[in-house]
N, C-alpha and C. Protein backbone atom coordinates (compact mmCIF):
# COMPACT_ATOMS: atom_id res chain seq x y z
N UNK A 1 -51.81 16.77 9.26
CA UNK A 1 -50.72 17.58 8.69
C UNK A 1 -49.40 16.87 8.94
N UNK A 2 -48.56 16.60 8.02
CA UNK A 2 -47.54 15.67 8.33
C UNK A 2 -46.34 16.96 8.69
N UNK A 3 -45.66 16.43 9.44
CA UNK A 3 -44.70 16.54 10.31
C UNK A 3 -43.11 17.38 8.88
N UNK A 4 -42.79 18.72 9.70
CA UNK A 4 -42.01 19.65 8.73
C UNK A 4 -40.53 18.16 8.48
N UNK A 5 -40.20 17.32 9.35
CA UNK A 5 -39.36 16.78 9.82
C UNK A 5 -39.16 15.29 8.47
N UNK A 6 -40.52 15.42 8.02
CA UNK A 6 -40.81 14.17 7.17
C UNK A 6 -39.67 14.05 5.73
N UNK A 7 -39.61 13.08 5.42
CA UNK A 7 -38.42 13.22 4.44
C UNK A 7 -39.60 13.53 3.34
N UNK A 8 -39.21 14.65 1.89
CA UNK A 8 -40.10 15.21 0.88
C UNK A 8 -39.90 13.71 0.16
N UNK A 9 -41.22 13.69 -0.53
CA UNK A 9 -41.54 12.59 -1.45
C UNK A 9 -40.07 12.75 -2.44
N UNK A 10 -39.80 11.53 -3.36
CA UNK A 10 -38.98 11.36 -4.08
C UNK A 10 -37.66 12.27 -4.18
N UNK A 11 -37.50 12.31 -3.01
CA UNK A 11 -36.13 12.87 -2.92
C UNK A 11 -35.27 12.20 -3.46
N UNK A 12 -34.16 13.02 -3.95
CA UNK A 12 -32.67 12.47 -4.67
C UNK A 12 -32.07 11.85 -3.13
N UNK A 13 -30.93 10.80 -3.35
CA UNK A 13 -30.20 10.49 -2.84
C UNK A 13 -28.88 11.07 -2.36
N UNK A 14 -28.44 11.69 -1.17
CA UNK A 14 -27.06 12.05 -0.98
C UNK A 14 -25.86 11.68 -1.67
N UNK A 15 -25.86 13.02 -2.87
CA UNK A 15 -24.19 12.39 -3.76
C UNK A 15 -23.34 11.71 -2.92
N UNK A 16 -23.39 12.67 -1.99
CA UNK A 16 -21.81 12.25 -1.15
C UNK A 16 -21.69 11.00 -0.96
N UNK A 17 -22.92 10.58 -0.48
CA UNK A 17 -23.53 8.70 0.18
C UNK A 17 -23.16 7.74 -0.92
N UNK A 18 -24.30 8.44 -2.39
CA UNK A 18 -23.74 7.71 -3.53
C UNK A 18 -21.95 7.41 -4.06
N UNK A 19 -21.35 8.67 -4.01
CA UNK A 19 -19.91 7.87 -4.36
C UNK A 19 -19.22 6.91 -2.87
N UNK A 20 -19.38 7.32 -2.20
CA UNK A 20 -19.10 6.61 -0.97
C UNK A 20 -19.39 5.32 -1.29
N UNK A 21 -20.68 5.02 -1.57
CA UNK A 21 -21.41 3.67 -1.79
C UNK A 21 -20.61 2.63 -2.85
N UNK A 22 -20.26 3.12 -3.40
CA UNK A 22 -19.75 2.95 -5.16
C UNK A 22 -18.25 2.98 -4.76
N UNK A 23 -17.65 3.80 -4.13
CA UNK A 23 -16.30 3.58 -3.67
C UNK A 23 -15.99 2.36 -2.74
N UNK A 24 -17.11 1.67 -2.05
CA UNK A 24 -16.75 0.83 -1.03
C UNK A 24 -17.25 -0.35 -2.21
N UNK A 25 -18.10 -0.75 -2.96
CA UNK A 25 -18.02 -1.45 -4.13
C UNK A 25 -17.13 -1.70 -5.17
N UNK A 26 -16.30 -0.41 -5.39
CA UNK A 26 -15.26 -0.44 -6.66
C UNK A 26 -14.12 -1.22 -5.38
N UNK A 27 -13.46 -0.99 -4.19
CA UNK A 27 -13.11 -1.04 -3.47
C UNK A 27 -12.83 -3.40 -3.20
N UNK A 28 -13.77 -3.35 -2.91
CA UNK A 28 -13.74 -4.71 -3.12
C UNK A 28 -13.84 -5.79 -4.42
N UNK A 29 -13.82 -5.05 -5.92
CA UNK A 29 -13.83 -5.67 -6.72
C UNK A 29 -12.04 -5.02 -7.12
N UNK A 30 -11.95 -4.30 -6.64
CA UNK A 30 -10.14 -4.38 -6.52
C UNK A 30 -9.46 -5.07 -5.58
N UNK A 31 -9.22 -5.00 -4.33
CA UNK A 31 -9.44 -6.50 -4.03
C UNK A 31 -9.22 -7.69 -4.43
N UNK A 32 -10.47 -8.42 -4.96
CA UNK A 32 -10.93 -9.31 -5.65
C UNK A 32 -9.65 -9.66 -6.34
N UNK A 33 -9.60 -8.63 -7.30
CA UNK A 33 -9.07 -8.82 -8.46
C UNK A 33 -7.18 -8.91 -8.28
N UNK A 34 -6.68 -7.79 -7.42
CA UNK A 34 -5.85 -7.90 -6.76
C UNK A 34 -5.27 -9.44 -6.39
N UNK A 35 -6.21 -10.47 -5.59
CA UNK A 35 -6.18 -11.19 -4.93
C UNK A 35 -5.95 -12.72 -6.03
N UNK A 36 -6.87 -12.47 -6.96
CA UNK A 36 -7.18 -13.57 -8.28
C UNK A 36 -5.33 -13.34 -8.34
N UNK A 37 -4.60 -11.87 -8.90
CA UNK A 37 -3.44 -11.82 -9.68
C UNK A 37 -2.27 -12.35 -8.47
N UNK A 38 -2.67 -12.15 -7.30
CA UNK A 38 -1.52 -12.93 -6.03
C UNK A 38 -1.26 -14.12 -6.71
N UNK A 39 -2.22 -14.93 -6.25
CA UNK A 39 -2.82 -16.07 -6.72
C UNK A 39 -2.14 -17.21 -8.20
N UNK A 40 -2.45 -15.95 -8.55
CA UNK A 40 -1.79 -16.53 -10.18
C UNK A 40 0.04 -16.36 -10.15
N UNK A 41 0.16 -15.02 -9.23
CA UNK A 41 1.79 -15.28 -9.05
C UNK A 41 2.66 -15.69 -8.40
N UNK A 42 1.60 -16.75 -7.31
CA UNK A 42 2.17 -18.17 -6.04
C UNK A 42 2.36 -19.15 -7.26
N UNK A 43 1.14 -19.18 -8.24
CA UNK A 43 1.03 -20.48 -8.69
C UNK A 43 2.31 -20.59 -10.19
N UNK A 44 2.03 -19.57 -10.72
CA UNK A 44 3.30 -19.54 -11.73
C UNK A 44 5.02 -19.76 -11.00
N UNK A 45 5.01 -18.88 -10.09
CA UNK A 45 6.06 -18.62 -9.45
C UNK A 45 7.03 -20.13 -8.85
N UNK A 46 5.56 -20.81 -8.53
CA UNK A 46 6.44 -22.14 -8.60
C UNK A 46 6.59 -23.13 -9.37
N UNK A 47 5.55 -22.95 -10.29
CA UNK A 47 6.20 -23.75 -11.96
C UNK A 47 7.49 -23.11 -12.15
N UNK A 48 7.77 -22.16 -12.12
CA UNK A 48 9.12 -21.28 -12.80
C UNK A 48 10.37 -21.98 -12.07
N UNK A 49 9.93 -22.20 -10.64
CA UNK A 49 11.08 -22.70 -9.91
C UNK A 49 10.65 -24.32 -10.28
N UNK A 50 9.75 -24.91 -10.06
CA UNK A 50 10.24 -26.32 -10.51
C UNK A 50 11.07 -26.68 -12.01
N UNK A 51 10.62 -26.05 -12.96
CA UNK A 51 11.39 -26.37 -14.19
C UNK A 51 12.40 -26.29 -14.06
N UNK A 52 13.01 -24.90 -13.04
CA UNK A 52 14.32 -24.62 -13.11
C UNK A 52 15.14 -25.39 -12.27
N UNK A 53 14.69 -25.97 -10.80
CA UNK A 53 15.29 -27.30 -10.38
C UNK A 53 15.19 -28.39 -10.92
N UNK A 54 14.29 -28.96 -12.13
CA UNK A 54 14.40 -30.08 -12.88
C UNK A 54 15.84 -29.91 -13.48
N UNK A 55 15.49 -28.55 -14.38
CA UNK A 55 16.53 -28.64 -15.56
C UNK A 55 18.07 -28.49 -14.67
N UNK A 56 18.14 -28.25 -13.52
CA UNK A 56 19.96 -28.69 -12.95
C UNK A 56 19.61 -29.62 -12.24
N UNK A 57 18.89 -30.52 -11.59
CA UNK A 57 18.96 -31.16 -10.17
C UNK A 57 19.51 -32.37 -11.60
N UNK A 58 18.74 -32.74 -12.67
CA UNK A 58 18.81 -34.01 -13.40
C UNK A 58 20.56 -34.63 -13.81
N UNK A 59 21.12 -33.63 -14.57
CA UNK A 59 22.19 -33.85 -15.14
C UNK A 59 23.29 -33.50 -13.64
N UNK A 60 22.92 -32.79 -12.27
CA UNK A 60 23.73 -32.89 -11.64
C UNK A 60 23.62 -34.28 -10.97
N UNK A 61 22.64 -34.91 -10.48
CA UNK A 61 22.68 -36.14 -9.81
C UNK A 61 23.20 -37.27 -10.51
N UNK A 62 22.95 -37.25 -12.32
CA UNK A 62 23.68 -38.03 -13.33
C UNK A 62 25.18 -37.81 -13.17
N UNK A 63 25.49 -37.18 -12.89
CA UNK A 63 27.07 -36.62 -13.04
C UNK A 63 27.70 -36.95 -12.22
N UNK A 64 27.07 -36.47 -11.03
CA UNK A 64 27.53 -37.30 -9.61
C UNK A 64 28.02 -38.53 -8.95
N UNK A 65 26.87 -39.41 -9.69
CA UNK A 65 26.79 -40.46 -9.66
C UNK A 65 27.95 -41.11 -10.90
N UNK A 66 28.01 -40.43 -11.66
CA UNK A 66 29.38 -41.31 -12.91
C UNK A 66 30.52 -40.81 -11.96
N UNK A 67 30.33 -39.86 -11.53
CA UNK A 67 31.97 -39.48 -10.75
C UNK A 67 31.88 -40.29 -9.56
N UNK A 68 31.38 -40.40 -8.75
CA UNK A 68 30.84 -41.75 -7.59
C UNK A 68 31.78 -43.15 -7.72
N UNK A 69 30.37 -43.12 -8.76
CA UNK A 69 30.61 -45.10 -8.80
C UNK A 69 31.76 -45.59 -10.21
N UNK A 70 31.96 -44.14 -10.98
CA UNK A 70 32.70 -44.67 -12.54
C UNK A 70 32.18 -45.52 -13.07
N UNK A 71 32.05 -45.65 -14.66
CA UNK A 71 31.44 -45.77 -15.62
C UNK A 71 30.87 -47.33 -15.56
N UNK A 72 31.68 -47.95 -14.53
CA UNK A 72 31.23 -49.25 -14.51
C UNK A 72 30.23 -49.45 -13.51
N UNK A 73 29.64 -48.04 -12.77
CA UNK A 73 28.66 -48.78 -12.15
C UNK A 73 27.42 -49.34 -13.09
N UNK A 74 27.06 -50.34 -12.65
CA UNK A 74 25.62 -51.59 -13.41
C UNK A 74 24.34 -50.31 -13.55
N UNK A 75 24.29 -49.60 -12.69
CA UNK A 75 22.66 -49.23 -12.80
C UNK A 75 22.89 -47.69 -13.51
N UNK A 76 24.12 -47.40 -13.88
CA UNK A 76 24.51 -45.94 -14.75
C UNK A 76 23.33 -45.86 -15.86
N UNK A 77 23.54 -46.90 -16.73
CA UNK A 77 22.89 -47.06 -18.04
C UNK A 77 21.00 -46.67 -17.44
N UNK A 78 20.61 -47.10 -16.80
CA UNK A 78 19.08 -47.00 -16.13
C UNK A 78 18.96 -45.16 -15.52
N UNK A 79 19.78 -45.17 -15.22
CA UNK A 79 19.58 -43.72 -14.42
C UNK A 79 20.01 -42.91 -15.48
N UNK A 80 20.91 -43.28 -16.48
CA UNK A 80 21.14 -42.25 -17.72
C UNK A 80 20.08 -42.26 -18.67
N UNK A 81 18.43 -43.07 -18.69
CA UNK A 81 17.69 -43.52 -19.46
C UNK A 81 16.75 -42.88 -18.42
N UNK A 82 16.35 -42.69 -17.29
CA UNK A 82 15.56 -42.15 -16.63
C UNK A 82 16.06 -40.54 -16.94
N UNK A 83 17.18 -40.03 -16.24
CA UNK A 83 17.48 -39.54 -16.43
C UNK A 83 17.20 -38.49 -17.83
N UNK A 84 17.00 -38.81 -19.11
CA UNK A 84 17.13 -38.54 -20.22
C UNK A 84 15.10 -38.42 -20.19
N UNK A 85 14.87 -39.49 -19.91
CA UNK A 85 13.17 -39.44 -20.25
C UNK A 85 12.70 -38.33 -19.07
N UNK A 86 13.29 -37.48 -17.83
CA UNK A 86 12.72 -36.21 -17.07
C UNK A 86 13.24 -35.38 -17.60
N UNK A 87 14.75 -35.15 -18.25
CA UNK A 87 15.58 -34.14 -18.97
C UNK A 87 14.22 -34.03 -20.22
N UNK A 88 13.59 -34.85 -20.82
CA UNK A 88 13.06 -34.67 -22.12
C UNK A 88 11.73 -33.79 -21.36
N UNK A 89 10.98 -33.83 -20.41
CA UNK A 89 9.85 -34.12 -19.93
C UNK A 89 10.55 -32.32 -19.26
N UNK A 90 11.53 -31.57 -19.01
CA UNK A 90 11.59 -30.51 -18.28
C UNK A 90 11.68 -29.80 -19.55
N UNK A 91 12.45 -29.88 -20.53
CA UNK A 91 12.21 -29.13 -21.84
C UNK A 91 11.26 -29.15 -21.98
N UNK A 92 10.45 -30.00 -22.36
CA UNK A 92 9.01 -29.99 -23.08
C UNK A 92 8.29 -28.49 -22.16
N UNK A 93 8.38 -28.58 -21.16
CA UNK A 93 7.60 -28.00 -20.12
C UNK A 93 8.21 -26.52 -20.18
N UNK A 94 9.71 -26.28 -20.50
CA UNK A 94 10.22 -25.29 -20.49
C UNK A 94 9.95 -24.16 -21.99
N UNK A 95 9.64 -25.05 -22.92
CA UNK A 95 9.09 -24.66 -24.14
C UNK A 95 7.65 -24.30 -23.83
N UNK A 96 6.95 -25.04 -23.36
CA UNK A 96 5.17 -24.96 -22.82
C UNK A 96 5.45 -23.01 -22.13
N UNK A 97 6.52 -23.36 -21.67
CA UNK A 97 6.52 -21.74 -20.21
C UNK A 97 6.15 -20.59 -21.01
N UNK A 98 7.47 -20.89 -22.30
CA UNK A 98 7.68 -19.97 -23.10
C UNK A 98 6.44 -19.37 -24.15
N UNK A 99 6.18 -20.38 -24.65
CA UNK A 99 4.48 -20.53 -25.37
C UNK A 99 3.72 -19.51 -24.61
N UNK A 100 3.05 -19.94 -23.60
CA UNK A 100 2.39 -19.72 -22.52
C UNK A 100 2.37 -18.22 -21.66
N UNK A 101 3.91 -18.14 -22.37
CA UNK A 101 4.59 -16.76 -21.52
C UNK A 101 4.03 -16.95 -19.98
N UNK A 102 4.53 -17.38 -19.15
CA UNK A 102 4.58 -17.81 -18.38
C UNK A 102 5.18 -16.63 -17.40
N UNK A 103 7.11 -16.27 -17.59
CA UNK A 103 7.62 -15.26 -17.10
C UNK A 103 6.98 -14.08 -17.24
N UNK A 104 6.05 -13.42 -18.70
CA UNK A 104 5.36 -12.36 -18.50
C UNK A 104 4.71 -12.19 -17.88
N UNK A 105 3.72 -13.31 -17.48
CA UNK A 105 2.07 -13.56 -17.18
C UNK A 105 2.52 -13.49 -15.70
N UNK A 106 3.68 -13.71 -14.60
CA UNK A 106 4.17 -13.85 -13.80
C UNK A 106 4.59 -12.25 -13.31
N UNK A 107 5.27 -11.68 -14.01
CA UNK A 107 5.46 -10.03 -13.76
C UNK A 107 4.52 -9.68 -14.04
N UNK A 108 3.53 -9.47 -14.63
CA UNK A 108 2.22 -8.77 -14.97
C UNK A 108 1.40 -8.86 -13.40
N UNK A 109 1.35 -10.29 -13.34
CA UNK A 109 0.51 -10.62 -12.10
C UNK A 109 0.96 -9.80 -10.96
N UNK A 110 2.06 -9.94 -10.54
CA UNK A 110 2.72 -8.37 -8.87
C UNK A 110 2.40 -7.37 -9.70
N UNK A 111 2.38 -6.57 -11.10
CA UNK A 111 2.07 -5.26 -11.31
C UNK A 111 0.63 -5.04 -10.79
N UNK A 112 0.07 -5.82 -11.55
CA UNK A 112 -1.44 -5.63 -11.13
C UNK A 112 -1.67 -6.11 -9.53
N UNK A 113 -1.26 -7.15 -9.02
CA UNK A 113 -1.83 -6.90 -7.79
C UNK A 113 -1.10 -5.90 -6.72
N UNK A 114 -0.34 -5.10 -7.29
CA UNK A 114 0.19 -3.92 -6.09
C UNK A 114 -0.61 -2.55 -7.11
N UNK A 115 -0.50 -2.57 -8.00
CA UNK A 115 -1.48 -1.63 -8.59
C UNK A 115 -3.38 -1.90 -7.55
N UNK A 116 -3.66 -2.93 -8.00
CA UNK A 116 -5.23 -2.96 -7.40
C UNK A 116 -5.14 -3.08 -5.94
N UNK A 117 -4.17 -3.65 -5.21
CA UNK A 117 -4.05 -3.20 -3.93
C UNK A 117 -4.02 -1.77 -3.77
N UNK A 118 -3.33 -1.07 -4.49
CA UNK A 118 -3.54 0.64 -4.11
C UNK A 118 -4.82 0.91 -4.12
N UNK A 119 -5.20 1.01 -5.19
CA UNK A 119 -6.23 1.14 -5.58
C UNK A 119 -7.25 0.62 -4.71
N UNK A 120 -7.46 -0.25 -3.51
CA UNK A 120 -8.29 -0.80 -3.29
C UNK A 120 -8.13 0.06 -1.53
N UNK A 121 -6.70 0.40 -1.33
CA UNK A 121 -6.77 1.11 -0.52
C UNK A 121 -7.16 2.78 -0.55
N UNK A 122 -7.00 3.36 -1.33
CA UNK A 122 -7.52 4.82 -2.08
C UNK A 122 -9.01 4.83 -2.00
N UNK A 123 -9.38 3.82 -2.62
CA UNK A 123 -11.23 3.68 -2.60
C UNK A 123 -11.37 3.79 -0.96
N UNK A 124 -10.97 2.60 -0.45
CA UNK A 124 -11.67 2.92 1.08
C UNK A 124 -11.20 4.27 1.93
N UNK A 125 -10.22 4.44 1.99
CA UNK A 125 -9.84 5.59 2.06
C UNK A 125 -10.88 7.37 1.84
N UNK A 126 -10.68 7.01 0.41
CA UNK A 126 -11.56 8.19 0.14
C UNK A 126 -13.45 7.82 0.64
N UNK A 127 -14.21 6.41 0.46
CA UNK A 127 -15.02 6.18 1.02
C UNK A 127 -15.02 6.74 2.62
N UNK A 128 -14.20 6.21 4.03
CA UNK A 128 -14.48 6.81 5.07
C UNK A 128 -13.94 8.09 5.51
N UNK A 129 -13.20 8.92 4.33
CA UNK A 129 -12.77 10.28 5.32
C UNK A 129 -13.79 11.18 4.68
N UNK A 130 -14.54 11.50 6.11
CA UNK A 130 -15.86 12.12 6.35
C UNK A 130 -15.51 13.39 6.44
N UNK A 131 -14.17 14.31 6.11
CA UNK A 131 -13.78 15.44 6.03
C UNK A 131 -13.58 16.40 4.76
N UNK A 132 -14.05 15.32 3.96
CA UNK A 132 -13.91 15.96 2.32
C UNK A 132 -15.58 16.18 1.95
N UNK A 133 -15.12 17.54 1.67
CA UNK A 133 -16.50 18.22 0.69
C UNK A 133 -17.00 17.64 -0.26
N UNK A 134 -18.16 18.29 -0.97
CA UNK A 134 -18.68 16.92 -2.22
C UNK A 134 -17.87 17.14 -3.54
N UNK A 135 -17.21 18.59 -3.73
CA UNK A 135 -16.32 18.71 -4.57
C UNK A 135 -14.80 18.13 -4.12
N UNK A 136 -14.54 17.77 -3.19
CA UNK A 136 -13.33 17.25 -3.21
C UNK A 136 -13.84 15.39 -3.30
N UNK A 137 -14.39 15.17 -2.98
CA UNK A 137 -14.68 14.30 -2.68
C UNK A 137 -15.00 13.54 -4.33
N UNK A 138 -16.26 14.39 -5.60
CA UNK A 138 -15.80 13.64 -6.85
C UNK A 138 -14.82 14.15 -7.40
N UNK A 139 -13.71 14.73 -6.96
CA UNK A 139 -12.13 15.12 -7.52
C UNK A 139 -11.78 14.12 -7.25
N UNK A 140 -11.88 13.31 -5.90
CA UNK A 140 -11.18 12.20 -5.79
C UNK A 140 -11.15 10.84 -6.05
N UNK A 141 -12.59 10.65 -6.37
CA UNK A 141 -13.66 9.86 -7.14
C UNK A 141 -13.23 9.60 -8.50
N UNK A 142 -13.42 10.78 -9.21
CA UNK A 142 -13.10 10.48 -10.32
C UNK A 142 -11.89 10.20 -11.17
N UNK A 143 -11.23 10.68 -10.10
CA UNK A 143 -9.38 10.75 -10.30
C UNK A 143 -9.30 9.00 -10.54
N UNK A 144 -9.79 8.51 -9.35
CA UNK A 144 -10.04 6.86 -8.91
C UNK A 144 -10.13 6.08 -10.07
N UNK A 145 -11.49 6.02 -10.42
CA UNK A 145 -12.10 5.58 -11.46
C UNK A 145 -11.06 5.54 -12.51
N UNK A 146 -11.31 6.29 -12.95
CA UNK A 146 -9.95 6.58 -14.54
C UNK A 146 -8.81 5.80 -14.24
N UNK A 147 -8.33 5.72 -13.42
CA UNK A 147 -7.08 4.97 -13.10
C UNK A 147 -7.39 3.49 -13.01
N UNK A 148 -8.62 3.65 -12.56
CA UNK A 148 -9.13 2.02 -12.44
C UNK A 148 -9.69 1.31 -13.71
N UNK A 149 -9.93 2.30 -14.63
CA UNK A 149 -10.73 1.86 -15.78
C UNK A 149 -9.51 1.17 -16.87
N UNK A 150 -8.46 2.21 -16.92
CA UNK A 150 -7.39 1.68 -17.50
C UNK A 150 -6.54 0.76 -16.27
N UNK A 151 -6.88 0.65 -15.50
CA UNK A 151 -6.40 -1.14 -14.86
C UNK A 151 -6.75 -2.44 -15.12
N UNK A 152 -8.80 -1.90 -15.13
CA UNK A 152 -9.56 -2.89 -15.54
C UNK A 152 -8.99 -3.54 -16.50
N UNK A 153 -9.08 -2.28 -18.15
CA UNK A 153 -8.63 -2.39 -19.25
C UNK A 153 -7.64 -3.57 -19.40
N UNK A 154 -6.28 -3.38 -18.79
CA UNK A 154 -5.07 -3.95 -19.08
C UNK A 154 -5.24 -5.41 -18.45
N UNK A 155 -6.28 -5.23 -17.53
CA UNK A 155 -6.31 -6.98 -16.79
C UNK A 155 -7.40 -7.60 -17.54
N UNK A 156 -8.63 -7.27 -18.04
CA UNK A 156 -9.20 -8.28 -18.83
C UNK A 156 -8.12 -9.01 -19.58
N UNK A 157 -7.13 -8.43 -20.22
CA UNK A 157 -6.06 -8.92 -21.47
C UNK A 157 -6.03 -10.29 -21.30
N UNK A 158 -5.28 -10.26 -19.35
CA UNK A 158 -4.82 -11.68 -19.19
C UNK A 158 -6.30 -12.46 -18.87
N UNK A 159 -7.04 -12.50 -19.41
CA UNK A 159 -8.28 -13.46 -19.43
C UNK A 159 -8.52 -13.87 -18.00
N UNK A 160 -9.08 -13.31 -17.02
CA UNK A 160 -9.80 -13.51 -15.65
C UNK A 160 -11.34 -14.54 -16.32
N UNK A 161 -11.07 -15.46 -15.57
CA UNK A 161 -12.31 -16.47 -15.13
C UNK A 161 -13.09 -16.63 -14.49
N UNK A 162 -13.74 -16.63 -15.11
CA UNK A 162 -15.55 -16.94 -13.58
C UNK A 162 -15.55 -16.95 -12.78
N UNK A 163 -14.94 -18.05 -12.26
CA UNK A 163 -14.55 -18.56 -10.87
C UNK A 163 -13.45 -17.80 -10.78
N UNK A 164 -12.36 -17.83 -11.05
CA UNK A 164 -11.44 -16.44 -10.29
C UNK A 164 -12.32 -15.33 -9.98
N UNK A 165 -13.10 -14.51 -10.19
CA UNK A 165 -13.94 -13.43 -10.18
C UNK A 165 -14.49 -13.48 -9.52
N UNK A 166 -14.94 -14.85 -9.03
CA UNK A 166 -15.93 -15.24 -8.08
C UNK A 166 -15.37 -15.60 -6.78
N UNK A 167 -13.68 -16.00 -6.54
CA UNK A 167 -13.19 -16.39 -5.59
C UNK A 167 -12.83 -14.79 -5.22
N UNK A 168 -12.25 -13.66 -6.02
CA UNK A 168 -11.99 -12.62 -5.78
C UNK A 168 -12.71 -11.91 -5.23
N UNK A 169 -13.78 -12.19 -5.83
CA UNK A 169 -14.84 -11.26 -5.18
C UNK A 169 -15.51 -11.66 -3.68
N UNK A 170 -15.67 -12.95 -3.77
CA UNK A 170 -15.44 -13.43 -1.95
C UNK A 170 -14.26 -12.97 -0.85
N UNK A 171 -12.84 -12.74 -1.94
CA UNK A 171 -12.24 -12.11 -1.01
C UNK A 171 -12.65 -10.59 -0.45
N UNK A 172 -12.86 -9.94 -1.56
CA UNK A 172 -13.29 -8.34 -1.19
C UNK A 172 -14.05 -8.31 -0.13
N UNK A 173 -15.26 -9.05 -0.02
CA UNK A 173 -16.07 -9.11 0.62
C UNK A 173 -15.91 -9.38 2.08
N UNK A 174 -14.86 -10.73 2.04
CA UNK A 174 -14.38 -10.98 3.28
C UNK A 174 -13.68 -9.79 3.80
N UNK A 175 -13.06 -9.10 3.34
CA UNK A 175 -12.20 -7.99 3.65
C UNK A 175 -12.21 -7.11 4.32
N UNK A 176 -13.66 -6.00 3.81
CA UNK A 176 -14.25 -5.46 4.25
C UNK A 176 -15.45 -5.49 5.24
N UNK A 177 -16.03 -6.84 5.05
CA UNK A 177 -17.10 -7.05 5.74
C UNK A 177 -18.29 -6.70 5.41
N UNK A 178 -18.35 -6.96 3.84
CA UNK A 178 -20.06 -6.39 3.80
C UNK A 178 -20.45 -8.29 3.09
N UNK A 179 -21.39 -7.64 3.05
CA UNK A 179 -22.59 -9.03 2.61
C UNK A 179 -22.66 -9.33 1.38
N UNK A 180 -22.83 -10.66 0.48
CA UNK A 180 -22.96 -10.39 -0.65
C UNK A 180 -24.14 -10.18 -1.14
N UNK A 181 -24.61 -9.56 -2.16
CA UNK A 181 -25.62 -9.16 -3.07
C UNK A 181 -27.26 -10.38 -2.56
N UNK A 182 -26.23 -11.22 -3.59
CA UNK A 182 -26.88 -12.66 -4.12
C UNK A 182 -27.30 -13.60 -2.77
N UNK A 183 -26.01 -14.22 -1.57
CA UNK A 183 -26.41 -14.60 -0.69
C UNK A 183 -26.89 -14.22 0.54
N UNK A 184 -26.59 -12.91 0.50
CA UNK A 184 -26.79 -12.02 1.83
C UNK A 184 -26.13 -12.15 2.69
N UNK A 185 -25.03 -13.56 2.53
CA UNK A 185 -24.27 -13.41 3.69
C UNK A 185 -23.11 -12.72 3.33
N UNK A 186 -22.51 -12.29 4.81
CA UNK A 186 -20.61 -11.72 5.17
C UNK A 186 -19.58 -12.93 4.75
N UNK A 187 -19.15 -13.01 4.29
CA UNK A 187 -17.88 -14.17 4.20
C UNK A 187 -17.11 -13.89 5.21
N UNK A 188 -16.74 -15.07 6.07
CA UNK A 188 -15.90 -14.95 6.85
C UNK A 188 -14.56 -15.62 6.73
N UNK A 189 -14.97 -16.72 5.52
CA UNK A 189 -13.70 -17.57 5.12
C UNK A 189 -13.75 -17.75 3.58
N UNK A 190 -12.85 -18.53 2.93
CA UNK A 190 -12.65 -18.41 2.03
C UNK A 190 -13.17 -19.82 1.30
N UNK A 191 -13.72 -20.87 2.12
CA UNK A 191 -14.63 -22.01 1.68
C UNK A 191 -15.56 -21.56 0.96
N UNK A 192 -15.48 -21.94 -0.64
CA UNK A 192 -16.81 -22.29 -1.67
C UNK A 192 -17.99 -22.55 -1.35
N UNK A 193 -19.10 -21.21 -1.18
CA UNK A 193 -20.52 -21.99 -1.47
C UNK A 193 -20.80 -22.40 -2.51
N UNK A 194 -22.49 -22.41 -2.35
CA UNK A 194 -22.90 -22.66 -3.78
C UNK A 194 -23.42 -21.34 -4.01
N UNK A 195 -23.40 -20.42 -3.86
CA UNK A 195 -23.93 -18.90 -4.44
C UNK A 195 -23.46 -18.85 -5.76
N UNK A 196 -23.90 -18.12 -6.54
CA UNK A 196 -23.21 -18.15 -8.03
C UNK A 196 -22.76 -17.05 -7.95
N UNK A 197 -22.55 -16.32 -7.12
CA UNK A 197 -21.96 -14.65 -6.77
C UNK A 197 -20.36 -14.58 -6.86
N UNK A 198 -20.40 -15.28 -5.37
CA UNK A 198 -19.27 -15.46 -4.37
C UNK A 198 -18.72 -16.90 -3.86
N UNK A 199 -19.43 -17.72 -4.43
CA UNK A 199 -19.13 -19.31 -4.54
C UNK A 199 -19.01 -19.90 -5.53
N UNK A 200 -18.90 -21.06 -5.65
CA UNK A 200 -18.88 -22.12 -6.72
C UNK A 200 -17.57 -22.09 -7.25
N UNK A 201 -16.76 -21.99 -6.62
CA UNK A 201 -15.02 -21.86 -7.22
C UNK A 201 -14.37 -23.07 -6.99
């Protein structure tokens, strides 16, 4: 006679457990994603500033130098020809920005990563407070989600990559401390395996 204590055959799973579960998952693919858009707004952020010290450092050091040495210094003509071939070479690049939208793609990037940082704190949040009922609990769930779906939404736009997705998602992971799927391991750093999960970036 088996034991009153035994768990009943095919029992359902604890909702509560399930969004919990799913909250500490949505949780680190915000994160992730969060982390990809930092990322992208270190790396823009200083294209924006190099163009913009090209385009004054050039014509001020030219200028300088004619007020310096006057028109007769010998090596004017060379530095006004260098000069002219980085002046050509910071436009080009300053037109590329514009193309590229560069300044948008740059503000977009802090919206979204202080947006998915919230968001990434809300998930865990609502994942460990063990004081909410199962009705408060998918009130808060689902509130989540929706907000996240139209985040998702607006960040596919700027075209996320494999490997960004894949470096992001190593961050989540590192973050929190769970394991990945695919390798089973915890990330503890941010060095590339070869997992096709959470590596190869």
């Amino acid at each position: 006679m088996e034991s009153s204590d035994s768990p009943a055959p095919n029992s359902q799973p604890d909702p509560a457990e399930v969004i919990r579960r799913d909250c500490l998952k949505r949780a680190v693919e915000a994160f992730g994603t969060a982390s990809v858009f930092e990322w992208r707004s270190h790396r823009l952020t200083w294209h924006l500033q190099l163009i913009t010290f090209a385009g004054l450092v050039v014509p001020v050091v030219v200028g300088l130098l004619a007020l310096s040495y006057g028109a007769g210094f010998k090596a004017l003509p060379l530095i006004i020809i260098v000069g002219s071939a980085l002046g050509t070479a910071q436009v080009v690049f300053s037109l590329w920005s514009l193309v590229a939208r560069w300044v948008e793609a740059q503000s977009y990037a802090v919206e979204s990563m202080i947006s998915n940082r919230r968001l990434f704190g809300q998930y865990v949040k609502t994942a460990r407070d063990l004081t909410l009922d199962l009705g408060e609990l998918k009130l808060r769930y689902e509130s989540l989600v929706a907000e996240d779906a139209s985040r998702r939404e607006q960040d596919t736009k700027w075209n996320l990559k494999a490997k960004e997705r894949r470096k992001g998602l190593r961050a989540g992971l590192r973050e929190l401390g769970i394991p990945c799927t695919a390798c089973k391991e915890t990330p503890i750093g941010m060095t590339a395996t070869k997992c096709d999960l959470c590596g190869n970036f």
